[in-house]
C-alpha atoms as a PDB file:
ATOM      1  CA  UNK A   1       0.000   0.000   0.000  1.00  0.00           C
ATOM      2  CA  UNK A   2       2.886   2.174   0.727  1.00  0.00           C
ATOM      3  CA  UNK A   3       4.660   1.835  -2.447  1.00  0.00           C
ATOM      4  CA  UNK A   4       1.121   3.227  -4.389  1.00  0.00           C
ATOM      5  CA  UNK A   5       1.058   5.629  -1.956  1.00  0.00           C
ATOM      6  CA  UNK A   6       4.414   6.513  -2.908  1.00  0.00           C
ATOM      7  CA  UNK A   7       4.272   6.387  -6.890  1.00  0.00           C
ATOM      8  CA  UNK A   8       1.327   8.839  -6.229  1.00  0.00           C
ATOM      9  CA  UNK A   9       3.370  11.101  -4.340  1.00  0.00           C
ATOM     10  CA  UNK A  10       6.112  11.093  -6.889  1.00  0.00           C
ATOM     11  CA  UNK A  11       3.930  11.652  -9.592  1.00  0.00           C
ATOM     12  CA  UNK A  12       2.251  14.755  -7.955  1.00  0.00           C
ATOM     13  CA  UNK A  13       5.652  16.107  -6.817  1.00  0.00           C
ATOM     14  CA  UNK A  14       7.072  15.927 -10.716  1.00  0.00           C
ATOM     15  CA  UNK A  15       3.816  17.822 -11.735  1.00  0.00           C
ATOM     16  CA  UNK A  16       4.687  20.607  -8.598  1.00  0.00           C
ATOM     17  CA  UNK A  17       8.246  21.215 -10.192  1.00  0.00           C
ATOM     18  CA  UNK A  18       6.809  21.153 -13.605  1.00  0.00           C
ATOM     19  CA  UNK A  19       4.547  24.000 -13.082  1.00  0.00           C
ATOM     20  CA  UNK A  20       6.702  25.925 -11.145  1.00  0.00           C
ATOM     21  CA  UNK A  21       9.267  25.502 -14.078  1.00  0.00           C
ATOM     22  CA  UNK A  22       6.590  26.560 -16.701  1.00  0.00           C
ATOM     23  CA  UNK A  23       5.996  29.536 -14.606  1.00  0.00           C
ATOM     24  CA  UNK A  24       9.695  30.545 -13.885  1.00  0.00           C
ATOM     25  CA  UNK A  25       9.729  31.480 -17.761  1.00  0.00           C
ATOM     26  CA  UNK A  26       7.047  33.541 -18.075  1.00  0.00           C
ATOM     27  CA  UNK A  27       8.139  36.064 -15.414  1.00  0.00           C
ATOM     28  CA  UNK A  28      10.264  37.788 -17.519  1.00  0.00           C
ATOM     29  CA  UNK A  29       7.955  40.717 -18.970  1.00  0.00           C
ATOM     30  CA  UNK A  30       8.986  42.759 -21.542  1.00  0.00           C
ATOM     31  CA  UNK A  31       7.028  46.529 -20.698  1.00  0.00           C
ATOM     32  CA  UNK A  32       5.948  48.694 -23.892  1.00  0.00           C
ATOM     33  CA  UNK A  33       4.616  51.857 -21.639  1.00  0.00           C
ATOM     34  CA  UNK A  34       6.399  53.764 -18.415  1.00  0.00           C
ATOM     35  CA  UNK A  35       3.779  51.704 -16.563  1.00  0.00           C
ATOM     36  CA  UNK A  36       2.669  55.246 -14.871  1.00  0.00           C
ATOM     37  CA  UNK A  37      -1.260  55.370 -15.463  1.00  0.00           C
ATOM     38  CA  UNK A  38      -3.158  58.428 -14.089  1.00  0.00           C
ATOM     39  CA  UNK A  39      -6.888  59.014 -15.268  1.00  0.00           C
ATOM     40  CA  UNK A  40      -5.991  62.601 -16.396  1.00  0.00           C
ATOM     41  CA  UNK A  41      -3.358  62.757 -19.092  1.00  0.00           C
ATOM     42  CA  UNK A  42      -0.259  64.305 -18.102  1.00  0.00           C
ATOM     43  CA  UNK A  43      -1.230  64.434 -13.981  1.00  0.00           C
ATOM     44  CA  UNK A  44       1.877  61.916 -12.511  1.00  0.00           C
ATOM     45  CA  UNK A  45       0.966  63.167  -8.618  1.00  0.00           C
ATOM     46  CA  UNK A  46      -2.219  61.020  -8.921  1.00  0.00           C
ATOM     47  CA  UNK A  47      -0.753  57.844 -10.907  1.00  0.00           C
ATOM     48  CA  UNK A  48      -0.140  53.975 -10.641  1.00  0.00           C
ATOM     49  CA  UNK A  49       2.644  52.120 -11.263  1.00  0.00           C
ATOM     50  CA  UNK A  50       0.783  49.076 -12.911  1.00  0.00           C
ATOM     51  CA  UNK A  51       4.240  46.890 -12.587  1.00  0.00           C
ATOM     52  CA  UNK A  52       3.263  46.571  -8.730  1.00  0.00           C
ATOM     53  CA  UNK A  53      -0.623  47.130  -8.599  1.00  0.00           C
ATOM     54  CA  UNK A  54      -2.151  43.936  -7.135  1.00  0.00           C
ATOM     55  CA  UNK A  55      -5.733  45.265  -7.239  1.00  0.00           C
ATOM     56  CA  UNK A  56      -7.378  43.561 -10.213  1.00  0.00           C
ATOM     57  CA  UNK A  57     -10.348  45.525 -10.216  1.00  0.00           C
ATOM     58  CA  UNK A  58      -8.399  48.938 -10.684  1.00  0.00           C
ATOM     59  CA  UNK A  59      -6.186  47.136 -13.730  1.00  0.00           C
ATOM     60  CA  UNK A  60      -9.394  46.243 -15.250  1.00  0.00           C
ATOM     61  CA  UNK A  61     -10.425  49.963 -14.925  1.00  0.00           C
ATOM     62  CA  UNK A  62      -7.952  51.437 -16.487  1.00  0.00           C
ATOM     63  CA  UNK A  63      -8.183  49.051 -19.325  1.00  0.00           C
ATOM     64  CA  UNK A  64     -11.844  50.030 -19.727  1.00  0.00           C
ATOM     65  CA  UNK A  65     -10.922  53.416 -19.431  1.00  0.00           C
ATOM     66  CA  UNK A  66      -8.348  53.511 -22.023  1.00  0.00           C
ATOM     67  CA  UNK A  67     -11.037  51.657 -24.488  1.00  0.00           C
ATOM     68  CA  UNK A  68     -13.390  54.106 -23.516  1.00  0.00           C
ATOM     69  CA  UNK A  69     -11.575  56.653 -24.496  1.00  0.00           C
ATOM     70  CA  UNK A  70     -10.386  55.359 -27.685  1.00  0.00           C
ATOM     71  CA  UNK A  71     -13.338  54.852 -29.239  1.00  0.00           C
ATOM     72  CA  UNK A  72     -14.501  57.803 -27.970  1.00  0.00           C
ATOM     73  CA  UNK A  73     -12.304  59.319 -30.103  1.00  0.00           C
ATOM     74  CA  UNK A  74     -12.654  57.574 -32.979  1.00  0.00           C
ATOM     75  CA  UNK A  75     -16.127  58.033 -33.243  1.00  0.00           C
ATOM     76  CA  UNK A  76     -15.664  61.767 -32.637  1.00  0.00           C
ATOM     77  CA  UNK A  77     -13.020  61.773 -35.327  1.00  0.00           C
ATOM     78  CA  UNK A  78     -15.570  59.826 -37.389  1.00  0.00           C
ATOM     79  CA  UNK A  79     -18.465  62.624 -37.184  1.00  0.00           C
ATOM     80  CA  UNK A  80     -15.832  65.247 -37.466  1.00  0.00           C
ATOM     81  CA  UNK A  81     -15.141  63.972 -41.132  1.00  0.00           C
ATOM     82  CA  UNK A  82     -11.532  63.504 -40.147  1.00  0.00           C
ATOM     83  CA  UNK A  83      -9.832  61.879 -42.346  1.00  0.00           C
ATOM     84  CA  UNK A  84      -6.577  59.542 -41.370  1.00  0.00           C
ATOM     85  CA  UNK A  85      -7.006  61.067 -38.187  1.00  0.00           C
ATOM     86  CA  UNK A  86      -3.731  61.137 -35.668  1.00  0.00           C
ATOM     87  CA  UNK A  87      -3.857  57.015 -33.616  1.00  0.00           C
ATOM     88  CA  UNK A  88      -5.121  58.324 -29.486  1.00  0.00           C
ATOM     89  CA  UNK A  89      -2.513  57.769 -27.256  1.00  0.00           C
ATOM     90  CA  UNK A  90      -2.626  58.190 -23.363  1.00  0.00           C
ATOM     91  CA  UNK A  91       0.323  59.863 -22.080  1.00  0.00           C
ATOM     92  CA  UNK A  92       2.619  58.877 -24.844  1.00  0.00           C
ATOM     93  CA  UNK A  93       1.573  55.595 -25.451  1.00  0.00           C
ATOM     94  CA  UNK A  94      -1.308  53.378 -27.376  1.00  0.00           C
ATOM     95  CA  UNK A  95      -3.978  51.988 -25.977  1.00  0.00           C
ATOM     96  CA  UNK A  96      -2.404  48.632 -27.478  1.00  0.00           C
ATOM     97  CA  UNK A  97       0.708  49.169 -25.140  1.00  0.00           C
ATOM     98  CA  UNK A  98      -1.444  49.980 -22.148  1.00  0.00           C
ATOM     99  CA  UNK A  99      -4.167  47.146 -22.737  1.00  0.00           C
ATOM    100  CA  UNK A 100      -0.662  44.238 -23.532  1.00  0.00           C
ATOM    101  CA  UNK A 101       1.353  45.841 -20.160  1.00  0.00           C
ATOM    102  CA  UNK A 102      -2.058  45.186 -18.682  1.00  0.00           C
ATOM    103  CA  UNK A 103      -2.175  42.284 -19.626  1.00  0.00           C
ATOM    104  CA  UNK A 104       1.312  41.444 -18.451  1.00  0.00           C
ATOM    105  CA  UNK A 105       0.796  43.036 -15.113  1.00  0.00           C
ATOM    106  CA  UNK A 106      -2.447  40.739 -14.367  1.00  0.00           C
ATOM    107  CA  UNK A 107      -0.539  37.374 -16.206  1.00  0.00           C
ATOM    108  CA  UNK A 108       1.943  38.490 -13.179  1.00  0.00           C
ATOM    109  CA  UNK A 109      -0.836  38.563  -9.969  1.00  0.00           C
ATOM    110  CA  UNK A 110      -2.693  35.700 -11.311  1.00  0.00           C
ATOM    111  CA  UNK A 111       0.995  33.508 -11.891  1.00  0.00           C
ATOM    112  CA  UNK A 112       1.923  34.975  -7.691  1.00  0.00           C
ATOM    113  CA  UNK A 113      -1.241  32.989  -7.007  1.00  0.00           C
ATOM    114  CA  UNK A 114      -0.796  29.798  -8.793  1.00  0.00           C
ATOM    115  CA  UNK A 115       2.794  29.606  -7.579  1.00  0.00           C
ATOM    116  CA  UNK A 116       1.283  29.714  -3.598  1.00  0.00           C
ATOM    117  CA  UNK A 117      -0.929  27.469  -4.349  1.00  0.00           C
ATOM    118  CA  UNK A 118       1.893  25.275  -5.539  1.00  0.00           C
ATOM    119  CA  UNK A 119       4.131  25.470  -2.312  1.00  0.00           C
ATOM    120  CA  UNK A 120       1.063  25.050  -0.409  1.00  0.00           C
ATOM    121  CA  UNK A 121       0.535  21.678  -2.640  1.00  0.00           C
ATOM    122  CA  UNK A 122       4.580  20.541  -1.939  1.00  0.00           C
ATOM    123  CA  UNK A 123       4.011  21.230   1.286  1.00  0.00           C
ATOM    124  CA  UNK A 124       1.557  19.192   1.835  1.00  0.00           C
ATOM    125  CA  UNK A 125       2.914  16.591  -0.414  1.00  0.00           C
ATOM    126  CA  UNK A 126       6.262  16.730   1.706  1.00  0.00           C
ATOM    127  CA  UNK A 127       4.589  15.475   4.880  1.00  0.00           C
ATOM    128  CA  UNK A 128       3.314  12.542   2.805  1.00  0.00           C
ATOM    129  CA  UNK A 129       6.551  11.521   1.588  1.00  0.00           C
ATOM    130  CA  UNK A 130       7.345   7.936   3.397  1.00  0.00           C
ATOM    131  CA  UNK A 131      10.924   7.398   5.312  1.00  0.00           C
ATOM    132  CA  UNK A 132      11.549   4.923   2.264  1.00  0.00           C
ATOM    133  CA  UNK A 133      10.841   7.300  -0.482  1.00  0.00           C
ATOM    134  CA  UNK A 134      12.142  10.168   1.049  1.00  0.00           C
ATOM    135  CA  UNK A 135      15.389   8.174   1.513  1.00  0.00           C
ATOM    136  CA  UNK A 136      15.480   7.119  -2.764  1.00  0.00           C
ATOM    137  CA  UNK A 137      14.661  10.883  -3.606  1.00  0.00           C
ATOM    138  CA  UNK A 138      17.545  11.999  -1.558  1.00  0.00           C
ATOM    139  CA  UNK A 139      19.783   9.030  -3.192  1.00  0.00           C
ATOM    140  CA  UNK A 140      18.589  10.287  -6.477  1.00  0.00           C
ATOM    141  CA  UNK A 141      20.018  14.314  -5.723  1.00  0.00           C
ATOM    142  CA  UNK A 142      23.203  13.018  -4.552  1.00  0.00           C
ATOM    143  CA  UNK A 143      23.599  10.964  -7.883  1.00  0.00           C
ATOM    144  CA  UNK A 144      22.471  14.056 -10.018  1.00  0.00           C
ATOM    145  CA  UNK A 145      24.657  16.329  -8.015  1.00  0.00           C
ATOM    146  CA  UNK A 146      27.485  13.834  -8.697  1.00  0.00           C
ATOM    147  CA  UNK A 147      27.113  13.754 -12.339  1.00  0.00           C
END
């Protein structure tokens, strides 16, 4: 019964370092914007840095915001007869950039959450492990570190 137990264990514990691996290589974010958002163009004493805003309610905001505004203007541009009118920007940048650092920024909160719920997983899965099995994983790192 112990060695199922076991297999099980190792199994799950493979899948843990798996997913932490996966999400080890998508932490490195490549920003398009300053990542300074205000809701009035060009006023920095009332801004967010997005790169370490954890509220996912406000990043949605500002996305909404930012498409808000751009069609705004389009449409206005549109009844205004304006023809190849100028792309809207907010605060030097496009509403693309903003809406894919977005993006990026809540990739980020949601990846902080999966990786505590994986040490809360190999955690758990560590006080599972049986004296045996602990004893052929350890075996195993000295062999690897030997290599």
């Amino acid at each position: 019964m112990a060695k199922k137990t076991d297999q099980q264990t190792l199994k799950l514990i493979e899948e843990v370092k798996k997913r932490k691996a996966d999400i080890a290589k998508s932490q490195k974010p490549c920003w398009k914007t300053n990542c300074t958002f205000t809701f009035i163009e060009g006023d920095l004493g009332k801004s967010t840095n997005i790169k370490v805003e954890k509220d996912l309610v406000k990043l949605i905001g500002f996305a909404s915001f930012l498409k808000s505004r751009a069609d705004n203007y389009a449409g206005v541009a549109k009844e205004l007869a304006v023809e190849d009118a100028p792309e809207f920007a907010w605060n030097g940048f496009s509403v693309a950039d903003w809406i894919d650092d977005l993006k990026t920024r809540i990739a980020q909160i949601q990846i902080e959450t999966k990786k505590s719920k994986l040490e809360k997983l190999e955690n758990r899965l560590d006080k599972i492990i049986s004296p045996d099995l602990r004893a052929e994983m350890e075996l195993a790192a000295i062999a690897d570190e030997l290599d």
